[in-house]
Protein backbone atom coordinates (compact mmCIF):
# COMPACT_ATOMS: atom_id res chain seq x y z
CA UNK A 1 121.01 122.23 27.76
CA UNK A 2 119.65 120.46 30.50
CA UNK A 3 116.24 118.92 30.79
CA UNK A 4 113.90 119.47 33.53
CA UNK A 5 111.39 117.42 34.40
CA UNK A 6 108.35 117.68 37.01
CA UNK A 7 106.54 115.13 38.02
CA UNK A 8 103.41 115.63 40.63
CA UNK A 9 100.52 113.19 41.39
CA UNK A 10 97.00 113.84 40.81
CA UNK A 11 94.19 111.32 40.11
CA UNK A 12 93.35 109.97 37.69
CA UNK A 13 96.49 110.22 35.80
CA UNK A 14 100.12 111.31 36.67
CA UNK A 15 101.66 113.67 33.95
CA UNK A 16 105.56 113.47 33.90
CA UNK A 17 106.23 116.95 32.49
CA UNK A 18 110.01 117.81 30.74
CA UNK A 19 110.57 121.03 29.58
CA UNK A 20 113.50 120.85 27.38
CA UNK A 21 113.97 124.26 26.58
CA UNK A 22 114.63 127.55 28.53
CA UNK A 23 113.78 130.38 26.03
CA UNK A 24 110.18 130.24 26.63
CA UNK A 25 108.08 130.24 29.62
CA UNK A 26 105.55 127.51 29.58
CA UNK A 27 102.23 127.21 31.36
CA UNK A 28 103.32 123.92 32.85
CA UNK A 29 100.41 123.77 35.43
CA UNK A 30 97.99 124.81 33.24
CA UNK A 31 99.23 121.84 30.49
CA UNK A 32 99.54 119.07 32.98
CA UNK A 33 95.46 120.25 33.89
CA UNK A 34 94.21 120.05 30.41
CA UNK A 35 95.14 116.26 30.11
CA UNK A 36 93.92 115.78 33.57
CA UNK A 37 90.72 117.00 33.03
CA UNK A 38 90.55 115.33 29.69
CA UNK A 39 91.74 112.07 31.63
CA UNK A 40 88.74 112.65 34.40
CA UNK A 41 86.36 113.27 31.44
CA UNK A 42 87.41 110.20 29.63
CA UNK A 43 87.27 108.02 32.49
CA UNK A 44 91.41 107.31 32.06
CA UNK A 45 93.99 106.30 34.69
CA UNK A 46 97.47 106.11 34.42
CA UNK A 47 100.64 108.07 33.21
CA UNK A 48 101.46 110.69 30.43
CA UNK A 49 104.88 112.59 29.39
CA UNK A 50 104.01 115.73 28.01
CA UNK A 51 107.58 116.71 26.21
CA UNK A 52 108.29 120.57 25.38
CA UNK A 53 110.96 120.60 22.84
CA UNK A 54 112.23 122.46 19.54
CA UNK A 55 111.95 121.92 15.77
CA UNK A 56 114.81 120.02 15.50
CA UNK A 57 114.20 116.42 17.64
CA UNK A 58 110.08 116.85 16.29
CA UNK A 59 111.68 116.53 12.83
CA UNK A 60 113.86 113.88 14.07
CA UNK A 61 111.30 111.78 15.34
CA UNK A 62 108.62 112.79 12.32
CA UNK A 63 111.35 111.45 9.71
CA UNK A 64 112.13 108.25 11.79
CA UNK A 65 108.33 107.16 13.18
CA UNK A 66 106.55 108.87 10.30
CA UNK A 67 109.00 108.79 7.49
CA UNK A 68 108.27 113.01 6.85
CA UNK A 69 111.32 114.81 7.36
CA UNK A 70 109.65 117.97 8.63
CA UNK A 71 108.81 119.40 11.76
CA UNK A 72 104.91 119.43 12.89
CA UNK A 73 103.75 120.64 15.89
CA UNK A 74 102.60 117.66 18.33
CA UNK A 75 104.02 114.04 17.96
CA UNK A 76 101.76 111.27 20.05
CA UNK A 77 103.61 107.84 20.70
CA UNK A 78 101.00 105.67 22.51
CA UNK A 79 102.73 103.38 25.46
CA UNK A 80 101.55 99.95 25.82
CA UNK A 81 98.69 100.90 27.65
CA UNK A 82 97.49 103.75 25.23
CA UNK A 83 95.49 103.93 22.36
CA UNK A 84 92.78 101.44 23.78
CA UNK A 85 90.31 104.31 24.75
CA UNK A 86 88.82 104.89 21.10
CA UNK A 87 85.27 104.09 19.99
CA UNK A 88 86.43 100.23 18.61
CA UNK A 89 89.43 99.98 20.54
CA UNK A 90 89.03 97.15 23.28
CA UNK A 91 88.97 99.19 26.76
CA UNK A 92 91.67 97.52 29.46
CA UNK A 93 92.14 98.68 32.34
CA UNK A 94 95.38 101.65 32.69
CA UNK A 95 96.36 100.43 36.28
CA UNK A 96 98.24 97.52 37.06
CA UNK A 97 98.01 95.95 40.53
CA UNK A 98 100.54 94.03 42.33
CA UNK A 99 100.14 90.82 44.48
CA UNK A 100 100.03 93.52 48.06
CA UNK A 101 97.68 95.13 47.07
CA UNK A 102 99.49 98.37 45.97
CA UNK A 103 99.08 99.90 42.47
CA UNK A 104 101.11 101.59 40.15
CA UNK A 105 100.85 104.30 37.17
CA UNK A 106 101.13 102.33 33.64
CA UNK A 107 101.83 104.87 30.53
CA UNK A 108 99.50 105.61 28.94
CA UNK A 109 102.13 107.07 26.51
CA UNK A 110 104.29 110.63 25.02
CA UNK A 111 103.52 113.37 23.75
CA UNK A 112 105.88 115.61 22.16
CA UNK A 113 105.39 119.35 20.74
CA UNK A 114 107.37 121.78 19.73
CA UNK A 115 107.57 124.76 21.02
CA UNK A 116 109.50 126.60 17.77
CA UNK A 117 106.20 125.74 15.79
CA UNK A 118 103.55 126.44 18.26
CA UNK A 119 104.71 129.86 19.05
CA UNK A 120 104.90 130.71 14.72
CA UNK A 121 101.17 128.87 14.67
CA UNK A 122 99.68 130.40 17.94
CA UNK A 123 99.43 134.46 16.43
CA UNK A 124 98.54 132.78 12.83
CA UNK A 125 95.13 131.36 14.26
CA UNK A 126 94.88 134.24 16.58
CA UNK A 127 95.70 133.01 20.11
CA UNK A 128 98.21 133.10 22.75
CA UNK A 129 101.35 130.73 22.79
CA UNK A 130 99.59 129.32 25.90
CA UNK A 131 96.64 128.91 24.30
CA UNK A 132 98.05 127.05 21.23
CA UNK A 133 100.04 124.88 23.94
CA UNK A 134 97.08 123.57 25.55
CA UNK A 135 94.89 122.92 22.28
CA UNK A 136 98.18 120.81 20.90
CA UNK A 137 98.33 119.13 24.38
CA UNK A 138 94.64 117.80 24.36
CA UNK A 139 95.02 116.94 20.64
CA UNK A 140 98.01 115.00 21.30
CA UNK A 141 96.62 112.98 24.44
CA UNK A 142 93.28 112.26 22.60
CA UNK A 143 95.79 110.52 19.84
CA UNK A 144 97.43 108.63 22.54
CA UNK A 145 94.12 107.42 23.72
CA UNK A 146 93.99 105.91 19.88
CA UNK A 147 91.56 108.33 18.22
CA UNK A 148 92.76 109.24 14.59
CA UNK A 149 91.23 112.26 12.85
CA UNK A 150 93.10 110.68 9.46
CA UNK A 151 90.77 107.36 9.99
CA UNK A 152 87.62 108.09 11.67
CA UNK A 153 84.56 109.35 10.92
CA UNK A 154 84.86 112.44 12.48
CA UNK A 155 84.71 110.99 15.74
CA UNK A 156 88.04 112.37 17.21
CA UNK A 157 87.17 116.12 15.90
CA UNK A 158 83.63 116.27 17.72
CA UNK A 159 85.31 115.05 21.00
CA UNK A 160 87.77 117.49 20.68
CA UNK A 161 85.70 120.38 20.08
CA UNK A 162 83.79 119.08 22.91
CA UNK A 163 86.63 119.08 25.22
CA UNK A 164 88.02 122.48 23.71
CA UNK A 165 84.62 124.32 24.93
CA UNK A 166 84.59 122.56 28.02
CA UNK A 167 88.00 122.74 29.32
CA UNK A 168 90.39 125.29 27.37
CA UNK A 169 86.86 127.65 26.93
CA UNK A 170 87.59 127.58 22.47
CA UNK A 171 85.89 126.40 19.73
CA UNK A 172 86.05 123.33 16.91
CA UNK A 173 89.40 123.32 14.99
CA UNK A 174 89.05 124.52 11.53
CA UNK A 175 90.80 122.02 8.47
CA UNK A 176 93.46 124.92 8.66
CA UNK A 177 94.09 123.97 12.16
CA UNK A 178 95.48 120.49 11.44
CA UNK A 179 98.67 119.70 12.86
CA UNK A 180 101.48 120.45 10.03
C-alpha cells in the first residue's frame, strides 16, 4: 500500500498530511484545520505531520519509544523545535531565517494515530469517527507543543477542553477518555 501525502501552506503552520491507509475516508481538511487553529490560538509557527495509520506500526512505535507493546490511539514525537510551547518550557522561536532574508518551516514535530483504534473508540464515547479524529489530532499536537497530562497539574486538560469548545464545538475529556 502506498502512502499519500498532502502537503498545502497556510499560516501559521504547514501540516504535511499522509494518509497511509485506503479503507477509510478521512476528514483530511477538517484535521489539518484543527491544528491550525490550535497553532493560531497558541501563537505557533512552523511544521506538523499528522500520520493516519493502523494498529500495527502504533504498536510498533509504542513498544520501541514507549517500551508498551500495545496499540493506543495517538503517538506525539516532538521535532527539535517542539515541545518548547508549555507553561515552563523556554519559548524559541519555530521559524528559522536564512542569511537572504527568506524563511523556512522548522518541525514542530509527528503525530501519529491510528485509525483501527479511533474508529472502535469513536461509537464507545458516542461520536463520529471524524469527530474522534479531530479530538486525537488536537490532543496529539498539544503533546508536541510539550504539555503532559501524566506530569502537570492539570494544565494540559483545561487547555484542551478549552480548545475542544472553541474549535471542534465538544466538551472536557472525561478520565475514560485517556488515550489507551
Amino acid at each position: 500500500m502506498r502512502p499519500t501525502a498532502v502537503r498545502r501552506r497556510s499560516a501559521p503552520l504547514e501540516v504535511v498530511l499522509l494518509n497511509q491507509q485506503r479503507r477509510r475516508r478521512i476528514p483530511a481538511g477538517r484535521l489539518r484545520r484543527v491544528i491550525q487553529d490550535a497553532a493560531r490560538a497558541l501563537r505557533v509557527s512552523g511544521e506538523v505531520a499528522l500520520v493516519l495509520t493502523s494498529d500495527a506500526p502504533v504498536r510498533r512505535l509504542n513498544a520501541r519509544y514507549r517500551h508498551q507493546d500495545k496499540a493506543t490511539d495517538v503517538l506525539s514525537f516532538p521535532g527539535p523545535h517542539g515541545g518548547r510551547f508549555a507553561p515552563g518550557v523556554k519559548k524559541r522561536r519555530s521559524r528559522i531565517h536564512s542569511g537572504d532574508s527568506e524563511s523556512r518551516e522548522v518541525g514542530l514535530g509527528d503525530i501519529v494515530i491510528s485509525l483501527d483504534r479511533a474508529a472502535r473508540n469513536a461509537p464507545r464515547f458516542g461520536r463520529t469517527l471524524s469527530q474522534e479524529l479531530e479530538i486525537l489530532t488536537l490532543h496529539g499536537f498539544l503533546h508536541i507543543l510539550g504539555y503532559d497530562h501524566e506530569t502537570d497539574d492539570g494544565t494540559m486538560d483545561r487547555l484542551e477542553s478549552r480548545l475542544r469548545k472553541r474549535l471542534i464545538g465538544t466538551g472536557a475529556r472525561s478520565a475514560r477518555e485517556r488515550p489507551s
